[in-house]
C-alpha atoms as a PDB file:
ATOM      1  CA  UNK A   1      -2.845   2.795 -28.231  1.00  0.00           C
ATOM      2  CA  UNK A   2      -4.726  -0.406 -27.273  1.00  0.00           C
ATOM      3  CA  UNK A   3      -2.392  -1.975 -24.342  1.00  0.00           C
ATOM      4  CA  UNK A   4       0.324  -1.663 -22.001  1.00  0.00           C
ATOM      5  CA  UNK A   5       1.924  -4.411 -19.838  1.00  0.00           C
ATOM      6  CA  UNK A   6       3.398  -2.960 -16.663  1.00  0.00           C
ATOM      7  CA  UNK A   7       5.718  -5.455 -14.341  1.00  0.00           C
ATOM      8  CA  UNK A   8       5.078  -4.237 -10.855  1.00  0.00           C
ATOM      9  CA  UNK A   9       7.580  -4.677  -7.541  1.00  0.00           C
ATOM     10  CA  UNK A  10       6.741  -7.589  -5.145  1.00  0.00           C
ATOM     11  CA  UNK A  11       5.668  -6.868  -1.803  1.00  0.00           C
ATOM     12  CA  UNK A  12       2.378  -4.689  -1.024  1.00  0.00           C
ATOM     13  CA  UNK A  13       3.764  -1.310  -0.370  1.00  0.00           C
ATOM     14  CA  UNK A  14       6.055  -0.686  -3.047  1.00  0.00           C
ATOM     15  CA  UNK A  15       3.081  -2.476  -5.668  1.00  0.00           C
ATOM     16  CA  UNK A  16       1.340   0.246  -3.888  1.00  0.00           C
ATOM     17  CA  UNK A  17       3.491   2.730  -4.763  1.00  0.00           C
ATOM     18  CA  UNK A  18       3.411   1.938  -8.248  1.00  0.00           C
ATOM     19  CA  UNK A  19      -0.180   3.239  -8.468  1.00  0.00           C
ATOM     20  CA  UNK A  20       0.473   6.682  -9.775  1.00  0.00           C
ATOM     21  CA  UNK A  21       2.366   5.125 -13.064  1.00  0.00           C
ATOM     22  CA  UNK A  22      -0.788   3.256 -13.818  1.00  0.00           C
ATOM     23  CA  UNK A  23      -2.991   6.503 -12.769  1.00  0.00           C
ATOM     24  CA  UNK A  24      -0.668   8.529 -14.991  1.00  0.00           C
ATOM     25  CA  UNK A  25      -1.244   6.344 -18.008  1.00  0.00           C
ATOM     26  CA  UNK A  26      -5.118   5.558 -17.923  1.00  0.00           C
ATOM     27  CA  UNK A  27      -5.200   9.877 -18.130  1.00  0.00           C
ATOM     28  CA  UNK A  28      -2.882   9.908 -20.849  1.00  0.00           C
ATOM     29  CA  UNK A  29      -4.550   6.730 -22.492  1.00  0.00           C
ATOM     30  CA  UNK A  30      -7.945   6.633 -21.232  1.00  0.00           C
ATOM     31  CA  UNK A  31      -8.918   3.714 -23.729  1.00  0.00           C
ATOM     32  CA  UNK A  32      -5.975   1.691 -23.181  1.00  0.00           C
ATOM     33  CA  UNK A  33      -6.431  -1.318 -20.827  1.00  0.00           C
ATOM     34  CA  UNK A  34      -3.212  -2.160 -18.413  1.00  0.00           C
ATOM     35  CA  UNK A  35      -1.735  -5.676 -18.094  1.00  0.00           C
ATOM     36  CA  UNK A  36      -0.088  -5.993 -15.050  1.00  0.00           C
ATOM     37  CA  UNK A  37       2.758  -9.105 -13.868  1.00  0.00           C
ATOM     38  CA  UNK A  38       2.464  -8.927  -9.866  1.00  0.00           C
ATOM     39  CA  UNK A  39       3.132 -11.531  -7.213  1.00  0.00           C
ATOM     40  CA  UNK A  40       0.633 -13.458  -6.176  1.00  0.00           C
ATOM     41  CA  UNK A  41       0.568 -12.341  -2.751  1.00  0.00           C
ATOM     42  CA  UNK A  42      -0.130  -8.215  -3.441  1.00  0.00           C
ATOM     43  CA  UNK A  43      -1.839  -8.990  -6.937  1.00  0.00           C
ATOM     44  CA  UNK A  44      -5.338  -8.273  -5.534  1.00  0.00           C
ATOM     45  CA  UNK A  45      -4.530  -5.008  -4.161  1.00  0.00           C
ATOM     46  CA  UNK A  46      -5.412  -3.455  -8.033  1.00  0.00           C
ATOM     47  CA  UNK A  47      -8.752  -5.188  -8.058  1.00  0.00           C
ATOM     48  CA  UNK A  48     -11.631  -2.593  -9.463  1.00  0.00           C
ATOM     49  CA  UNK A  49      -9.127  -0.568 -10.924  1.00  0.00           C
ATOM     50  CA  UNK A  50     -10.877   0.801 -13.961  1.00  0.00           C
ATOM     51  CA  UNK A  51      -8.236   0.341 -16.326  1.00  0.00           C
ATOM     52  CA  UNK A  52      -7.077  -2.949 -15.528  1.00  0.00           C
ATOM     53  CA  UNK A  53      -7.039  -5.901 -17.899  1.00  0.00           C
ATOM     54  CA  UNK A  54      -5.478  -9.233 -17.137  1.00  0.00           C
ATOM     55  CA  UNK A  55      -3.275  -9.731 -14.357  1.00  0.00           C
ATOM     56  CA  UNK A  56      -0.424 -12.053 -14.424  1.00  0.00           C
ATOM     57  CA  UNK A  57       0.691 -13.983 -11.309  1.00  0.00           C
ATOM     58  CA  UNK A  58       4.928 -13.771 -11.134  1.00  0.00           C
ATOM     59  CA  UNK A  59       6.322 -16.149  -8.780  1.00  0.00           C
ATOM     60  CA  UNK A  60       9.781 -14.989  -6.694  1.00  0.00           C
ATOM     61  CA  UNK A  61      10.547 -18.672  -6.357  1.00  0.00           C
ATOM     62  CA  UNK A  62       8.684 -20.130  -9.034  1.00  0.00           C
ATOM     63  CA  UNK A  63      11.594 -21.173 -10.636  1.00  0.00           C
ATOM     64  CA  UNK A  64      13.034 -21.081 -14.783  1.00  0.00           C
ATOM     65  CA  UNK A  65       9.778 -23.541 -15.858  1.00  0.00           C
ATOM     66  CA  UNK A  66       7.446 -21.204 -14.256  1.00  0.00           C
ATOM     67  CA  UNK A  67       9.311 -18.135 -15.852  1.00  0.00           C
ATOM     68  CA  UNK A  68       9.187 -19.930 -18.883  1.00  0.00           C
ATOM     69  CA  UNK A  69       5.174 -20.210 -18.489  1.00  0.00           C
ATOM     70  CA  UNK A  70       4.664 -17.103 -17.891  1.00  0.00           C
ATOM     71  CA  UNK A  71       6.701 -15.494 -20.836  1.00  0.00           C
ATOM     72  CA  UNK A  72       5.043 -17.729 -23.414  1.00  0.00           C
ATOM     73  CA  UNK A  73       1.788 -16.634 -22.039  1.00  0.00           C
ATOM     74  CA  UNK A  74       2.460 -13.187 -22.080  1.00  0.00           C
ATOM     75  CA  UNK A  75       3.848 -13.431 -25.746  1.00  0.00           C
ATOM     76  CA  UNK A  76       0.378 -13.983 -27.074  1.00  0.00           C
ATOM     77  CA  UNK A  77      -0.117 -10.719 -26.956  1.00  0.00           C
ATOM     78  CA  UNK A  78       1.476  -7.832 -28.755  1.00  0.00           C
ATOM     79  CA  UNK A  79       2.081  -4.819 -26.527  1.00  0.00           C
ATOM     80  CA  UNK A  80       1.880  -1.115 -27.174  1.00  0.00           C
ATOM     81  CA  UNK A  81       4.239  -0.317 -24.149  1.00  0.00           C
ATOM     82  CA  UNK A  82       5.745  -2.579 -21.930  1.00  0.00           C
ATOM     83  CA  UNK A  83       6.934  -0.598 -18.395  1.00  0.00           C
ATOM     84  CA  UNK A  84       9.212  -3.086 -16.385  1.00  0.00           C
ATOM     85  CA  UNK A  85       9.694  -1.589 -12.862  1.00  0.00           C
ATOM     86  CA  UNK A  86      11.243  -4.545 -11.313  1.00  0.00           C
ATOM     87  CA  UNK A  87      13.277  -7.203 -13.461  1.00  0.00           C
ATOM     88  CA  UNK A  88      14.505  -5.427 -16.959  1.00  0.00           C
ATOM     89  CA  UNK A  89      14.722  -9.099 -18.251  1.00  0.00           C
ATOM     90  CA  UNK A  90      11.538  -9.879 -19.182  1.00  0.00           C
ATOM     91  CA  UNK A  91      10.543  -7.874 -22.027  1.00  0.00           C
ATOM     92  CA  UNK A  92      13.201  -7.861 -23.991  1.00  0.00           C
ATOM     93  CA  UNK A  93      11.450 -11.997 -24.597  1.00  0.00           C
ATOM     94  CA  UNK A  94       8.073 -10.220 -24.916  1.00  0.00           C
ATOM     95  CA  UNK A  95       6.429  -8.773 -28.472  1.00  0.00           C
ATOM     96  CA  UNK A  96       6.412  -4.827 -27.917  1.00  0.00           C
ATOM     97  CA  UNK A  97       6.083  -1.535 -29.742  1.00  0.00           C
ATOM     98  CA  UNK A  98       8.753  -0.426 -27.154  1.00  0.00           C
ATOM     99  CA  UNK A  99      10.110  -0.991 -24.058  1.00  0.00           C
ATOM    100  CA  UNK A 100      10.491   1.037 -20.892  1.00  0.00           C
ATOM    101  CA  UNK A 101      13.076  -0.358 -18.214  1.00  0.00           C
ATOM    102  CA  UNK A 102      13.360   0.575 -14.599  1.00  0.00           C
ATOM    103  CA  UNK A 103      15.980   3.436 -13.587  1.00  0.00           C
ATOM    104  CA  UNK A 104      18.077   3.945 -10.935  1.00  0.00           C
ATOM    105  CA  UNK A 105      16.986   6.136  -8.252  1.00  0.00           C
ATOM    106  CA  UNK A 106      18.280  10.021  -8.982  1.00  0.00           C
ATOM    107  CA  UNK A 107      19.433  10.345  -5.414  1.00  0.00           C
ATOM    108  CA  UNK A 108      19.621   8.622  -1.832  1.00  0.00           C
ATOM    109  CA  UNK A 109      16.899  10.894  -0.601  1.00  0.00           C
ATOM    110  CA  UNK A 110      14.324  10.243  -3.561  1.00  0.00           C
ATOM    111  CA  UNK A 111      11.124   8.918  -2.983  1.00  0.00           C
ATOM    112  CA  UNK A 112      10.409   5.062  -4.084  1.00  0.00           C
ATOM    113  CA  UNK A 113       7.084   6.529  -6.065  1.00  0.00           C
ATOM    114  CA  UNK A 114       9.439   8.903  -7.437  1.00  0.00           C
ATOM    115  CA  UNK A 115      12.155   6.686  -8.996  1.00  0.00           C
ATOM    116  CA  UNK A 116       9.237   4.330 -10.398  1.00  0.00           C
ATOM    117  CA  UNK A 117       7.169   6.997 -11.848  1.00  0.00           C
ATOM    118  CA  UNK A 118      10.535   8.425 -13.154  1.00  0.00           C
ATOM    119  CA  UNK A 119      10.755   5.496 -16.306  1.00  0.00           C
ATOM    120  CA  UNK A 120       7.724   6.762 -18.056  1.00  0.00           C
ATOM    121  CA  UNK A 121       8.514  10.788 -18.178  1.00  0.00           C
ATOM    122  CA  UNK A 122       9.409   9.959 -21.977  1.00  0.00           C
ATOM    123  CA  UNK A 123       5.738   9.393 -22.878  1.00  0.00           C
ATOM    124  CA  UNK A 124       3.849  11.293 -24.836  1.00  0.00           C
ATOM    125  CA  UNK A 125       0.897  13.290 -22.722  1.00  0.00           C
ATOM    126  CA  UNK A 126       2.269  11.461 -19.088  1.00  0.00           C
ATOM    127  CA  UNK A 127       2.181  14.293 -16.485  1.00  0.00           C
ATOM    128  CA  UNK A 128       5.849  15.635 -14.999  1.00  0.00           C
ATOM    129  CA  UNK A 129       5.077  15.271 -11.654  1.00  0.00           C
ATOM    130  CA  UNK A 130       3.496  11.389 -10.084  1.00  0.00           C
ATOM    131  CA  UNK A 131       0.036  11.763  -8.706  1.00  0.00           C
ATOM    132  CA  UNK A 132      -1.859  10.373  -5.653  1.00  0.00           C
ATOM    133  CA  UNK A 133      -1.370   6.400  -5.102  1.00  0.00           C
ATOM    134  CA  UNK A 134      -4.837   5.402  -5.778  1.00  0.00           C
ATOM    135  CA  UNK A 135      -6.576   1.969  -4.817  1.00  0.00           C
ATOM    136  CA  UNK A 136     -10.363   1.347  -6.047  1.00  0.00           C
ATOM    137  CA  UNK A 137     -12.979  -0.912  -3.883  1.00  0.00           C
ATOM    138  CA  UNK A 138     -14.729  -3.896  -5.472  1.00  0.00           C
ATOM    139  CA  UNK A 139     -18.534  -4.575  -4.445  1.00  0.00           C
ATOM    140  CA  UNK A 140     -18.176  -8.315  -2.988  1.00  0.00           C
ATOM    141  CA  UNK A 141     -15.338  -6.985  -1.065  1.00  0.00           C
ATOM    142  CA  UNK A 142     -17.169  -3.953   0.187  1.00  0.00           C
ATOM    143  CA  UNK A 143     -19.846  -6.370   1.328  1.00  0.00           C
ATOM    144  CA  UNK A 144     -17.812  -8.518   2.809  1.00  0.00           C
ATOM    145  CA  UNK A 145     -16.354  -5.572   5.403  1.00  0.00           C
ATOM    146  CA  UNK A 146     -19.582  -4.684   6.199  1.00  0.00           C
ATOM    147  CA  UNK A 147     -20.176  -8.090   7.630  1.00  0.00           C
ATOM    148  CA  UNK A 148     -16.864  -8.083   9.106  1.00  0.00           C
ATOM    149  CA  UNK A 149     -17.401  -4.276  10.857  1.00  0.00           C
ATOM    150  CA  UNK A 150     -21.258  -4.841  11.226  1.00  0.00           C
ATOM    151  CA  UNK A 151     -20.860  -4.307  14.987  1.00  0.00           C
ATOM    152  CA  UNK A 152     -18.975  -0.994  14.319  1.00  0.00           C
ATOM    153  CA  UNK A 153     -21.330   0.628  11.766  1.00  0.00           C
ATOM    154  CA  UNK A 154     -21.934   4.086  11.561  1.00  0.00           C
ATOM    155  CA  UNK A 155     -18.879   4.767  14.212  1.00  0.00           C
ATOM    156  CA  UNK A 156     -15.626   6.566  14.380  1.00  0.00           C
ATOM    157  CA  UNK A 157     -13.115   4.257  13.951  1.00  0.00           C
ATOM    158  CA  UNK A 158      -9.086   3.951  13.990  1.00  0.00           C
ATOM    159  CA  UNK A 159      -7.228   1.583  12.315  1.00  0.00           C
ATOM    160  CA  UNK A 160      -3.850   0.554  13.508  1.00  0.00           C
ATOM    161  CA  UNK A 161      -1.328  -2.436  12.092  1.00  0.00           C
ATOM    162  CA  UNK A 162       0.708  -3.470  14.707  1.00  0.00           C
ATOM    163  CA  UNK A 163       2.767  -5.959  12.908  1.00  0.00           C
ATOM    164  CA  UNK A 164       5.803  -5.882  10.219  1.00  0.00           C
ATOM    165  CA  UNK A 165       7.908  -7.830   8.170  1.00  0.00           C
ATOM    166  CA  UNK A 166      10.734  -7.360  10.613  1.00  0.00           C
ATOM    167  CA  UNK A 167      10.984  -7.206  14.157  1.00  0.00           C
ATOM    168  CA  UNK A 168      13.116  -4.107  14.409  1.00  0.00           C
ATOM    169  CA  UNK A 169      10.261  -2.465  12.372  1.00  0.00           C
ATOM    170  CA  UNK A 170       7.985  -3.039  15.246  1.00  0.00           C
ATOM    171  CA  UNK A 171       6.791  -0.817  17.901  1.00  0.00           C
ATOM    172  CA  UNK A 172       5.951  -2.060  21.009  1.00  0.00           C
ATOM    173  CA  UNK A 173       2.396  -3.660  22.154  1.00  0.00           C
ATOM    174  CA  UNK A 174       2.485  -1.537  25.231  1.00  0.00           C
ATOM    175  CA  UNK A 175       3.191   1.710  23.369  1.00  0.00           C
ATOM    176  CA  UNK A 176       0.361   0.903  20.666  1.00  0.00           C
ATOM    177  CA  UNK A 177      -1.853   0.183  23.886  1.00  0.00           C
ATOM    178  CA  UNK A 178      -0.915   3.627  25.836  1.00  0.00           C
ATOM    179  CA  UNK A 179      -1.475   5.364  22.154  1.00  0.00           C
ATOM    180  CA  UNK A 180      -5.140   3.819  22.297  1.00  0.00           C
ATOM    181  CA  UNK A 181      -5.777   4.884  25.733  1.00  0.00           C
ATOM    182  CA  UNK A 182      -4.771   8.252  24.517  1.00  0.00           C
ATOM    183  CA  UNK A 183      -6.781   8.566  21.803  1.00  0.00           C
ATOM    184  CA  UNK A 184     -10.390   7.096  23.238  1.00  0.00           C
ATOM    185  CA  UNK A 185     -11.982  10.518  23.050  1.00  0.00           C
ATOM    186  CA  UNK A 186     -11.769  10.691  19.479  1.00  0.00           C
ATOM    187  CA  UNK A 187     -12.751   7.575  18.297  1.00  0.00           C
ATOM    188  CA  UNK A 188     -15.914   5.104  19.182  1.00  0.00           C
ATOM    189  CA  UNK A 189     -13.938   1.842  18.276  1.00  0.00           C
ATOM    190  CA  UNK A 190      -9.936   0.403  16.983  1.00  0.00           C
ATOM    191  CA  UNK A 191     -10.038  -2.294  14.670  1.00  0.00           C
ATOM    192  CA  UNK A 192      -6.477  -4.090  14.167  1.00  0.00           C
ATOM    193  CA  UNK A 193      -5.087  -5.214  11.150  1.00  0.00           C
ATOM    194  CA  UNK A 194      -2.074  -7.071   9.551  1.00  0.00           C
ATOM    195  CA  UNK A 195      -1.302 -10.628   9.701  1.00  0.00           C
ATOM    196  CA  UNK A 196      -2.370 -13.524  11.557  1.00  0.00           C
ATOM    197  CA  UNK A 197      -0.618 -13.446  15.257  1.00  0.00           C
ATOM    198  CA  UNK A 198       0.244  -9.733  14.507  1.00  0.00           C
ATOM    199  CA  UNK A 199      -2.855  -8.873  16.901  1.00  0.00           C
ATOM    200  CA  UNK A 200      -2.607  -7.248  20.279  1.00  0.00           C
ATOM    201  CA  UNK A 201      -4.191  -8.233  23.687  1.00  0.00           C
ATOM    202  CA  UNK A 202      -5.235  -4.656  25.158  1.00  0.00           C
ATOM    203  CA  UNK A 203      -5.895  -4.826  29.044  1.00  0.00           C
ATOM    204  CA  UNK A 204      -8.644  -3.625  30.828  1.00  0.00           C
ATOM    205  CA  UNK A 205      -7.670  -0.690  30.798  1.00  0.00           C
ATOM    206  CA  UNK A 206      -8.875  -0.210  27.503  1.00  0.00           C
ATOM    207  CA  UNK A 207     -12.295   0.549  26.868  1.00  0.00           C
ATOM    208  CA  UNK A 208     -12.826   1.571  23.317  1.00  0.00           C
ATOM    209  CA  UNK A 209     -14.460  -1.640  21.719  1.00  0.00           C
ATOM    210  CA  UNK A 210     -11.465  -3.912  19.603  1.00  0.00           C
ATOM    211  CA  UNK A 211     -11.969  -5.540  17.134  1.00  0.00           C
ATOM    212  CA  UNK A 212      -8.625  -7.696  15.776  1.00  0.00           C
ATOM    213  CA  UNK A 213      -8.934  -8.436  12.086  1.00  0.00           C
ATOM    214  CA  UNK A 214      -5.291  -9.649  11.847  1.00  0.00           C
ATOM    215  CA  UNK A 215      -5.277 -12.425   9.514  1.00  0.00           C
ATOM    216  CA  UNK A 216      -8.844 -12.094   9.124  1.00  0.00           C
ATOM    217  CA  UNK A 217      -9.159 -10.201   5.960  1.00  0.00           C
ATOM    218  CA  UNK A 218      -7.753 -10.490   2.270  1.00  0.00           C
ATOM    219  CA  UNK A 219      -6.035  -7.308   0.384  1.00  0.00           C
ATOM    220  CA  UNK A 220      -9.711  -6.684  -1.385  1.00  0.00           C
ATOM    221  CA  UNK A 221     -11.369  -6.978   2.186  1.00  0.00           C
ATOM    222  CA  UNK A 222      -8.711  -4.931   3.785  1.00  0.00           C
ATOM    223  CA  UNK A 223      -9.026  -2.294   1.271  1.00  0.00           C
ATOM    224  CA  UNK A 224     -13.145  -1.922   1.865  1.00  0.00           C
ATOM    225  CA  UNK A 225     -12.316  -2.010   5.712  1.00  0.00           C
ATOM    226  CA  UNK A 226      -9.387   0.927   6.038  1.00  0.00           C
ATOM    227  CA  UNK A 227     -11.964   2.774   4.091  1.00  0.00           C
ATOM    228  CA  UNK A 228     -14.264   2.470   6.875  1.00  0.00           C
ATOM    229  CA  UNK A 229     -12.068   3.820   9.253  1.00  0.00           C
ATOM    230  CA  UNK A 230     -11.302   7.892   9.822  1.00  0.00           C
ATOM    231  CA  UNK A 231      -7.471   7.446  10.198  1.00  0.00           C
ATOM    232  CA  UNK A 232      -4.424   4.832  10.028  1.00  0.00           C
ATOM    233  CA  UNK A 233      -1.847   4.303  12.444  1.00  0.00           C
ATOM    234  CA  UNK A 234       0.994   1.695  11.806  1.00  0.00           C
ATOM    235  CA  UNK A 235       4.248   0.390  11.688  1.00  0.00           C
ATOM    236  CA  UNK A 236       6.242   0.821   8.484  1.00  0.00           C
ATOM    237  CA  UNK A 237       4.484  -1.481   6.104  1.00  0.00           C
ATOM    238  CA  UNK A 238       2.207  -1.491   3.244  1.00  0.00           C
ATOM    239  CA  UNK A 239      -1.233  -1.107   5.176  1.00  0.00           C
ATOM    240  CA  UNK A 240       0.247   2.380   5.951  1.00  0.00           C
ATOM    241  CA  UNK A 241       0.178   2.426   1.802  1.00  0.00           C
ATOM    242  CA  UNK A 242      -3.033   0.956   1.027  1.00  0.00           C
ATOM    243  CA  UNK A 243      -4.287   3.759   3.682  1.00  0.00           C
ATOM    244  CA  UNK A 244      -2.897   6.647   1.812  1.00  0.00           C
ATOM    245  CA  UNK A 245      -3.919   5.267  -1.187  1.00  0.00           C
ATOM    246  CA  UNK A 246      -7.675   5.308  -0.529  1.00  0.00           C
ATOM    247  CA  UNK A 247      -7.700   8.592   0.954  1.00  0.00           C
ATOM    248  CA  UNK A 248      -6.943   8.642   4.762  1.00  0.00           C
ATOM    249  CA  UNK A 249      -5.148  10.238   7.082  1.00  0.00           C
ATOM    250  CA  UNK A 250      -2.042   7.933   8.467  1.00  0.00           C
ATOM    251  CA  UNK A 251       0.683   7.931  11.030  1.00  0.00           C
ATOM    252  CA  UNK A 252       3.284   6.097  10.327  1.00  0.00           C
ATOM    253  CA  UNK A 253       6.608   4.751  13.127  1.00  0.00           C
ATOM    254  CA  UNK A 254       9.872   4.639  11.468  1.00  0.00           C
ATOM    255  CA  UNK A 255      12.675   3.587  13.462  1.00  0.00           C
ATOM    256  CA  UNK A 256      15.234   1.682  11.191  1.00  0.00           C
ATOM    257  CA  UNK A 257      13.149   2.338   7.823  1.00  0.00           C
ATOM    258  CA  UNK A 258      13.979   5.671   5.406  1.00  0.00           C
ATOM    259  CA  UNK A 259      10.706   7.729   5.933  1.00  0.00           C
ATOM    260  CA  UNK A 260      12.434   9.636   3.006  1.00  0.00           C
ATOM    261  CA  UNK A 261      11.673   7.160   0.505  1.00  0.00           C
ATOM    262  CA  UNK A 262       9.268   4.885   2.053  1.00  0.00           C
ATOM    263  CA  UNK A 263       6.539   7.151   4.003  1.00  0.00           C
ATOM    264  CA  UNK A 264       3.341   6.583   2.005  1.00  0.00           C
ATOM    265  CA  UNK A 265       2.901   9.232  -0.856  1.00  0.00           C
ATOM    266  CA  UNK A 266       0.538  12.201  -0.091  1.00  0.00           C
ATOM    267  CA  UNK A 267      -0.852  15.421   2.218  1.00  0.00           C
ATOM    268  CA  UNK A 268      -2.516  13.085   4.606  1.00  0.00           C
ATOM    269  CA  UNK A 269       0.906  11.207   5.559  1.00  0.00           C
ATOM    270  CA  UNK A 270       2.966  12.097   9.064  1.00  0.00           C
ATOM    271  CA  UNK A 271       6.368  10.584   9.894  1.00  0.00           C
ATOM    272  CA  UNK A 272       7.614   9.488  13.385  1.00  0.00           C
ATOM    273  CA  UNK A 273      11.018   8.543  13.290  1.00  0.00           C
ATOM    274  CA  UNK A 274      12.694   7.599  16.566  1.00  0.00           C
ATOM    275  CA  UNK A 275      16.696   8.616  16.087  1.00  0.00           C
ATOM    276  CA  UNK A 276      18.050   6.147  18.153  1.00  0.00           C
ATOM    277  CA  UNK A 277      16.624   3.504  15.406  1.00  0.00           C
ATOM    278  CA  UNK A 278      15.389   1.380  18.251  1.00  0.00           C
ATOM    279  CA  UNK A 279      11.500   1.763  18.365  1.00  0.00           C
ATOM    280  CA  UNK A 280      11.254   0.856  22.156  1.00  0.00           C
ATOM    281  CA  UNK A 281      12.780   3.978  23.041  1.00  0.00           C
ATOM    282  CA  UNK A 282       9.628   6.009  20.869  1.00  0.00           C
ATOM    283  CA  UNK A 283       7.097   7.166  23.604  1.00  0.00           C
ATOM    284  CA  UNK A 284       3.327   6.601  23.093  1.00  0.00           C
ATOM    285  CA  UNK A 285       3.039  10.552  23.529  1.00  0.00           C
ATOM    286  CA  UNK A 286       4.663  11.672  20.780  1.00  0.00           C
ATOM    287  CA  UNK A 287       2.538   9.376  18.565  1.00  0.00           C
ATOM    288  CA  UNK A 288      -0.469  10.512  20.246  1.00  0.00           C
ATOM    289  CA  UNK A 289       0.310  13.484  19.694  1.00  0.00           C
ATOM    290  CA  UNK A 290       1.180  13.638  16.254  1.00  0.00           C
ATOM    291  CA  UNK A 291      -1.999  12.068  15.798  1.00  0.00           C
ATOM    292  CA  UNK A 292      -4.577  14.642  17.197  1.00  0.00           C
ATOM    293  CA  UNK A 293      -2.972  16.945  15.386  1.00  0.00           C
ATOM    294  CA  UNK A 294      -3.440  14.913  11.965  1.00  0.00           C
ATOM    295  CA  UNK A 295      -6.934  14.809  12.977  1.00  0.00           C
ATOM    296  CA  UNK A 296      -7.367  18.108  13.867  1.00  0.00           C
ATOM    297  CA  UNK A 297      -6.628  19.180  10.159  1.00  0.00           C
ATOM    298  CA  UNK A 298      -8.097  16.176   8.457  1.00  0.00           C
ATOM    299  CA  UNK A 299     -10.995  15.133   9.859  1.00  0.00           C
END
């Protein structure tokens, strides 16, 4: 087998969470290289990745000319496999051996890497259970932290992401502060990340240095940075992922998200769901909490 073409989900955490399919078939198919159709916006998050071939930019609102594009270009080259986990459209215009489509999830309470790594269970030497989500570094990008963390070098650092995609997703600045007050003793500097204007202004009260990276980094910078830090605390959104995926402990708030389907994949991972759905009502303690305890047994 000489090469698969894998159509991967849109937004960061669930391309993320696609990871163990393409970890699963470089170990079944070592020599194979991996095409992979991503959007633009979370393509850069497989950069390094030791199996990876071309990548091919899909975009949501690119339109039928675009789509067009893109499936001519694709049709140049005559697949082995092609795994869609998003559209079940495309390939059936592509050149394959065969096809795999996406399935529907098994139940209400099955994981999101679960359902994705369920499609490719038919292949010969694929493992029956997914493994780790796994992100690789790339050396500009690692180079590039180190001038962005110079300051911090050599310290203990935490890494929180304050922001989300939706407001009800996001717990408040005051709480994130009070969880950084709490946690001083066990770390010698927070670095934020996330978007630009996802960043909070910590009072005085705060001494651990702060450094805000929101908007500051891209998802090759951001990977080389979280692996800097010793642990990840966050709202639910796909930093929490790219955490897990490169080997650190993280915390992650749920309030209206499923932490049943969406809480990163692996050991390392804790859950804090507030029942009530409504995130202001989730005290700084319990996250603090939850948190010395992850770093009691992790780090």
């Amino acid at each position: 087998m000489d090469r698969i073409l894998v159509i991967t989900l849109s937004n960061l955490g669930d391309a993320v969470m696609t990871t163990p399919v393409f970890e699963a078939l470089h170990v079944a198919y070592p020599c194979c290289v991996i095409d992979i159709v991503a959007d633009k916006r979370s393509s850069d998050i497989f950069g390094g990745a030791p199996y990876l071939g071309k990548i091919f930019h899909r975009e949501k609102k690119g339109g039928m000319i675009k789509t067009i594009k893109l499936i001519a270009e694709l049709r140049k080259t005559y697949y082995d496999i092609i795994i869609d986990l998003r559209t079940n459209l495309i390939p059936i215009m592509l050149r394959a051996n065969k096809n795999i489509f996406k399935i529907k999830r098994a139940s209400a309470a099955q994981h999101s890497v679960e359902e994705h790594y369920g499609g490719i269970l038919t292949l010969d030497g694929v493992a029956s259970t997914p493994p780790k989500c796994r992100l690789y570094l790339e050396g500009h990008a690692q180079e590039q932290a180190r001038g962005l963390i110079k300051s911090f070098a050599g310290k203990k650092l935490l890494a929180i992401g304050p922001g989300a995609n939706w407001p009800g997703k996001i717990w408040p600045a005051t709480r994130f502060e009070e969880l950084v007050l709490d946690l001083e003793t066990y770390f010698d500097g927070v670095i934020q990340l996330g978007s630009e204007g996802e960043g909070i202004v910590f009072s005085e009260r705060v001494n651990m240095p702060n450094l805000d990276l929101t908007g500051k980094t891209n998802l090759s910078t951001l990977k080389s940075v979280i692996k800097s830090c010793q642990l990840f605390i966050g709202n639910d959104s796909g930093i929490g992922h790219v955490a897990a995926a490169l080997g650190k402990p993280s915390l992650t708030v749920f309030g209206v998200g499923d932490p049943e389907r969406y809480l990163p994949w692996g050991s390392q991972s804790v859950a804090i769901t507030e029942p009530s759905k409504d995130l202001r009502r989730l005290k700084s303690s319990r996250v603090s909490n939850a948190a010395k305890l992850l770093i009691e047994g992790f780090l």
